[in-house]
Protein backbone atom coordinates (compact mmCIF):
# COMPACT_ATOMS: atom_id res chain seq x y z
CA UNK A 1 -7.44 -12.45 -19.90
CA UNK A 2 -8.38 -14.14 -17.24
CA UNK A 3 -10.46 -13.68 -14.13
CA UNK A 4 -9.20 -13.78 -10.38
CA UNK A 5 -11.49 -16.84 -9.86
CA UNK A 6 -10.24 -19.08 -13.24
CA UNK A 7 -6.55 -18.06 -11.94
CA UNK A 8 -7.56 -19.26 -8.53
CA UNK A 9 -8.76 -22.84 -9.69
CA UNK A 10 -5.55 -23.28 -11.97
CA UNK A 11 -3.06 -22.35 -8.86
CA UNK A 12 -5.35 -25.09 -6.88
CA UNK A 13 -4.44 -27.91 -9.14
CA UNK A 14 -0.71 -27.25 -9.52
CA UNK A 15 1.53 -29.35 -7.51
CA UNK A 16 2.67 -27.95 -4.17
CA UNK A 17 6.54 -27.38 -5.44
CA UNK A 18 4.69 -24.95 -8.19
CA UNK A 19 2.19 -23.15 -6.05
CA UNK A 20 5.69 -22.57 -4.04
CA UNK A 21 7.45 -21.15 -6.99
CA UNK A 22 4.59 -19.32 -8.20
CA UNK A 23 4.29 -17.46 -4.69
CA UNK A 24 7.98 -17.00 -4.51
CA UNK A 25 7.60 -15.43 -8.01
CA UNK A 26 4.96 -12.75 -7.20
CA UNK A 27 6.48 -12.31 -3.70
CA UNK A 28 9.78 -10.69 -5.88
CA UNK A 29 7.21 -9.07 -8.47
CA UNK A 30 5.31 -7.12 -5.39
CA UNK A 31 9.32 -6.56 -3.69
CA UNK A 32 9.50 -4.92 -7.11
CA UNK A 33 6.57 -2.84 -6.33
CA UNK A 34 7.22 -1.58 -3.66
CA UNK A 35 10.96 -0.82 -4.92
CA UNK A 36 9.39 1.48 -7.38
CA UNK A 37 7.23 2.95 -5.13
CA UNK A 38 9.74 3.40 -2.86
CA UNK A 39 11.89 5.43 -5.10
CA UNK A 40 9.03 7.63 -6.31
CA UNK A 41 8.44 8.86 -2.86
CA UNK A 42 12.00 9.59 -2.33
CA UNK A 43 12.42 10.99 -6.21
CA UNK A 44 8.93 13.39 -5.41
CA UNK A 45 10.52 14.33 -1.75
CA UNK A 46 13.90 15.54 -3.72
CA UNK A 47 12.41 17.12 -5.95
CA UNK A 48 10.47 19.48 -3.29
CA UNK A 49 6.52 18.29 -4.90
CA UNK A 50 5.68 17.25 -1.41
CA UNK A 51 7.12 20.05 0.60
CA UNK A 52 3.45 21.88 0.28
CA UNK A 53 2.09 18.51 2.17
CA UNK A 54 5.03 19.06 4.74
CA UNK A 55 4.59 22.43 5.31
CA UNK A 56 0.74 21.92 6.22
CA UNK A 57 1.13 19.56 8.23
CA UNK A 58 4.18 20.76 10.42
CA UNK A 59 1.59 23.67 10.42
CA UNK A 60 -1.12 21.55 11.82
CA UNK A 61 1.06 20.27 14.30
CA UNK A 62 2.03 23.47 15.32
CA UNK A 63 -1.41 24.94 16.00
CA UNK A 64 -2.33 21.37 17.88
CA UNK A 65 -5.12 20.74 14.42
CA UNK A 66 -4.21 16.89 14.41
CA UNK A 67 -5.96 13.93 15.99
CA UNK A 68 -4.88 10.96 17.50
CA UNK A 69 -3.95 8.33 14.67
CA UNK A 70 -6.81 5.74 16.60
CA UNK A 71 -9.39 8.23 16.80
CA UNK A 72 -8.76 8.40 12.57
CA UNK A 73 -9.07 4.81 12.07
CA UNK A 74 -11.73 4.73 14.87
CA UNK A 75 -13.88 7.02 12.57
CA UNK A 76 -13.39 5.46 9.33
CA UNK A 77 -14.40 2.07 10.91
CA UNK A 78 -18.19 3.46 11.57
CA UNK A 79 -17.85 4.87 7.64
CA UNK A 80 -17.85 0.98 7.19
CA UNK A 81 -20.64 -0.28 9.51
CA UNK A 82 -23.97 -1.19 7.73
C-alpha cells in the first residue's frame, strides 16, 4: 500500500495525457460513489428507516425549534478557531 504522498509524487511525473486519464478515471470512480450513495438514500427513504428523522424534524419545524442554516455553519466555524 501506498501513502497519499508516494501516490502524489508518481501522478507528478506522469505525462500530462496520463495525469488526464488518471483524473478522468477517478472522476467516474467518485460518479460511482455517489451513484451508490445516491440509491441508498432513496432505498433507506422507501423503506420508511428515515421516516423517524422526518417526523422530528417536520416536528421541529412545526413548533419554530430550527435555526437559520448560517447561524449552524456560523457556530461550527468558532468550534474550529484556535
Amino acid at each position: 500500500m501506498f501513502t497519499l504522498d508516494e501516490i502524489e509524487t508518481a501522478i507528478r511525473q506522469l505525462p500530462n495525457s496520463e495525469i488526464r486519464e488518471l483524473a478522468a478515471r477517478l472522476q467516474h470512480y467518485l460518479d460511482d460513489l455517489d451513484n451508490k450513495w445516491d440509491q441508498q438514500l432513496e432505498s433507506d427513504l422507501k423503506s420508511g428507516k428515515l421516516d423517524s428523522l422526518i417526523a422530528r424534524a417536520e416536528a421541529d419545524i412545526a413548533t419554530n425549534q430550527v435555526k437559520e442554516l448560517n447561524e449552524i455553519l456560523y457556530d461550527r466555524c468558532d468550534l474550529w478557531r484556535i
